[in-house]
Protein backbone atom coordinates (compact mmCIF):
# COMPACT_ATOMS: atom_id res chain seq x y z
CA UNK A 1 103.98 119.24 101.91
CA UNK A 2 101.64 122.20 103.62
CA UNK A 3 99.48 122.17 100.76
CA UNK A 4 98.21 118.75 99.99
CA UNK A 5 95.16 118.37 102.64
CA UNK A 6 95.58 116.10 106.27
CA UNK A 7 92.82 114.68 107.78
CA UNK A 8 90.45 115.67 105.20
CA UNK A 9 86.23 115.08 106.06
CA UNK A 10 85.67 112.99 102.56
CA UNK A 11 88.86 110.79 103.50
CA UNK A 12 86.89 107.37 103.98
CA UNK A 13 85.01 108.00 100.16
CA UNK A 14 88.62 108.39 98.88
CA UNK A 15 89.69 105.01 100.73
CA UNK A 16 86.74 103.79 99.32
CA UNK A 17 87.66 105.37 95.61
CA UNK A 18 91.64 103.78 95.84
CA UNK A 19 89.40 100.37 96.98
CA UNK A 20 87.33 100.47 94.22
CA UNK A 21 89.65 101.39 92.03
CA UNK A 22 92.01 97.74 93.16
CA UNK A 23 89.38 95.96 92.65
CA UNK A 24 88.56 97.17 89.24
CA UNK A 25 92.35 96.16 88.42
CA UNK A 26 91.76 92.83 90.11
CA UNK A 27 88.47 91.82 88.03
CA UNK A 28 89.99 93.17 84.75
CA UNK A 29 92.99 91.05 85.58
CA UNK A 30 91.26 88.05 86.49
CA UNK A 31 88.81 88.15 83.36
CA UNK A 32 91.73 89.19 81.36
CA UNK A 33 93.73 86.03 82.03
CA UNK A 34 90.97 83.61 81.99
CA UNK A 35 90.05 85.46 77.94
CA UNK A 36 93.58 85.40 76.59
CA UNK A 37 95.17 82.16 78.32
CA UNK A 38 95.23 80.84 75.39
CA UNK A 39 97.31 83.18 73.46
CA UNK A 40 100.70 83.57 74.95
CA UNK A 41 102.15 86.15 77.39
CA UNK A 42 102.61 89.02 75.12
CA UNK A 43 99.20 87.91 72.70
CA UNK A 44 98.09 90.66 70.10
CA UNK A 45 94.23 89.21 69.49
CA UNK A 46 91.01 90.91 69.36
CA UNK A 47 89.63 89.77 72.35
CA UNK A 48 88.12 92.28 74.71
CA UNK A 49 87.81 92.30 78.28
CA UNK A 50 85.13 94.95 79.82
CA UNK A 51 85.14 96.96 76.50
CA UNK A 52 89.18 96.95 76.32
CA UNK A 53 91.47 94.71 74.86
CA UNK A 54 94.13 93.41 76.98
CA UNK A 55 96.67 90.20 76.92
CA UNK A 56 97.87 88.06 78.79
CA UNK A 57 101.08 89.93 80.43
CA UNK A 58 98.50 93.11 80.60
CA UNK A 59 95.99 91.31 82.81
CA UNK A 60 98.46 89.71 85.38
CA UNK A 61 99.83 93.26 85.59
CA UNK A 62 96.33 94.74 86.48
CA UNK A 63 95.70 91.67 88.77
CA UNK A 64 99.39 92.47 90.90
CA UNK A 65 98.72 96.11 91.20
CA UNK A 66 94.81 95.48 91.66
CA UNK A 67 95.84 93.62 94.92
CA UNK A 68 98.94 95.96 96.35
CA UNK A 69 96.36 98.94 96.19
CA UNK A 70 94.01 96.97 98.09
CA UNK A 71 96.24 95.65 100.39
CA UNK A 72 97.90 98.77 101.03
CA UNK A 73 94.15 100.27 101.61
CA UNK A 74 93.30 97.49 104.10
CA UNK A 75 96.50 98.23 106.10
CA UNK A 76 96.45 101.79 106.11
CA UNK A 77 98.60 104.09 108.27
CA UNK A 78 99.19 106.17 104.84
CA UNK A 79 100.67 103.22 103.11
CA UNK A 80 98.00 103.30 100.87
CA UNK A 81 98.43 107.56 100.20
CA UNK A 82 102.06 105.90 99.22
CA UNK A 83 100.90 103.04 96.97
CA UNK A 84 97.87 105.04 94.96
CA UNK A 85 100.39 107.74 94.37
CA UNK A 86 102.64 105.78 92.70
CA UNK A 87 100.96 103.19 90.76
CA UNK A 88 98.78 106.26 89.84
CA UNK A 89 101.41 108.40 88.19
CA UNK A 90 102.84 104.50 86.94
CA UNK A 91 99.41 103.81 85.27
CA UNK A 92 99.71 107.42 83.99
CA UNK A 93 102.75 106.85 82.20
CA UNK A 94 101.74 103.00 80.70
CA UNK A 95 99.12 104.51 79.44
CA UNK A 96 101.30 107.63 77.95
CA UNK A 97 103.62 105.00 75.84
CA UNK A 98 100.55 102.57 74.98
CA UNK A 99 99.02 105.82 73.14
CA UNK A 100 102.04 106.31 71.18
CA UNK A 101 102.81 103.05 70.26
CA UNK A 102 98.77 101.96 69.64
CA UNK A 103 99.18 100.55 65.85
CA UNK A 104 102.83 99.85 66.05
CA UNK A 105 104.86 96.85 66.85
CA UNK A 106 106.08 98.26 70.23
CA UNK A 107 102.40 98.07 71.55
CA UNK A 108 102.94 94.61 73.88
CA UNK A 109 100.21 95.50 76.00
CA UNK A 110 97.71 95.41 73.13
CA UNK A 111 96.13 98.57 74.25
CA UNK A 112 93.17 99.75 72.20
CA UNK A 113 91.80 103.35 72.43
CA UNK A 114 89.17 102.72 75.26
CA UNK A 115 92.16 100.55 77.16
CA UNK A 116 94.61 104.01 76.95
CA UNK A 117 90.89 106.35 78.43
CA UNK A 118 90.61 103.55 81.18
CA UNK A 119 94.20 103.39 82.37
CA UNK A 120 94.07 107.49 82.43
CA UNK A 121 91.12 107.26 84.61
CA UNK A 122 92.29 104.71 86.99
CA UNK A 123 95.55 106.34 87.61
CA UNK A 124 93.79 109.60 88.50
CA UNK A 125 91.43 107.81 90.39
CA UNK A 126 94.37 106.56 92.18
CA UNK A 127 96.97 110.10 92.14
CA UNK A 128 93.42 111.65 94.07
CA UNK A 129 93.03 109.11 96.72
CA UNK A 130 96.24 109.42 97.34
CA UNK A 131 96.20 113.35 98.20
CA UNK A 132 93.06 113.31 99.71
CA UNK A 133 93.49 110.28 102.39
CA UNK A 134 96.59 111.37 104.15
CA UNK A 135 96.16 111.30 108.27
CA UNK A 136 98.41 112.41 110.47
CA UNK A 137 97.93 113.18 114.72
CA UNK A 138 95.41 116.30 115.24
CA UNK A 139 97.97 118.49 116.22
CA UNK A 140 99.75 118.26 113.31
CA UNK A 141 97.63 119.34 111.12
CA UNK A 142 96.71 122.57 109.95
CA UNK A 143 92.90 123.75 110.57
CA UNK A 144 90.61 123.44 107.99
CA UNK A 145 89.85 125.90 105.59
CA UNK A 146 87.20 127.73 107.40
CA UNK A 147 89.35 128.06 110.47
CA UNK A 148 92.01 129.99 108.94
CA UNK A 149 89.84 131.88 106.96
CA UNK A 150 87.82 132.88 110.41
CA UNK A 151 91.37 133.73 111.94
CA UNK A 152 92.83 136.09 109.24
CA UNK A 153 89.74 137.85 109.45
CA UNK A 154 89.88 138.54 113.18
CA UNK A 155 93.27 139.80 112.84
């Protein structure tokens, strides 16, 4: 697509964004899963991990897509524009159903509030790395900004 940017000057702080953003998933997992072990795969207990509650299922989620992101960022070659985009709109959409469903039976995640804000953030987090750390050869991509700008006006 023309619009989204190529070879953009921030792209190594938005690798570093989608990075930090994997390992955030892979902590919360890990913590997650050592907290609620105890109480089943789909658990609905008060414990809170990093000011969210989670289970069981939940954390082993966050740990799997923690470490695709990351591995996808350590590989490059726009596999990771690929991966952040869609585990970013994915985490969008978890986090979509887990607001509806917060005090009813169909919440299996065990979402709280600050869980739902966290997810949202994380998967934007994500959807922005993804449009911002695109690369492709120098000749094809379009000038920068200022370029064009200085071209229209010389016309």
């Amino acid at each position: 697509m023309g619009h989204n940017p190529v070879n953009h000057p921030l792209r190594p702080i938005y690798r570093a964004l989608g990075a930090l953003t994997g390992a955030y998933l892979v902590l919360f997992g890990v913590l997650g899963a050592i907290v609620t072990a105890d109480e089943g795969l789909f658990g609905n207990g008060e414990d809170r991990v990093l000011g969210q509650e989670t289970n069981l299922f939940w954390s082993l989620v966050c740990v799997l897509v923690g470490a695709i992101v990351l591995i996808a960022t350590v590989i490059g070659r726009n596999s990771d524009t690929v991966i952040d985009k869609y585990f970013g709109w994915g985490l969008l959409v978890i986090g979509s159903y887990e607001l509806g469903a917060i005090r009813t039976d169909a919440n299996f995640l065990n979402f709280s509030i600050s869980t739902v804000v966290v997810t949202y953030l994380l998967g934007l987090v994500l959807i922005m790395a993804a449009y911002y750390s695109k690369v492709a050869p120098p000749e094809q991509a379009s000038p920068p900004r200022q370029a064009r700008e200085r071209q229209s006006q010389s016309a």
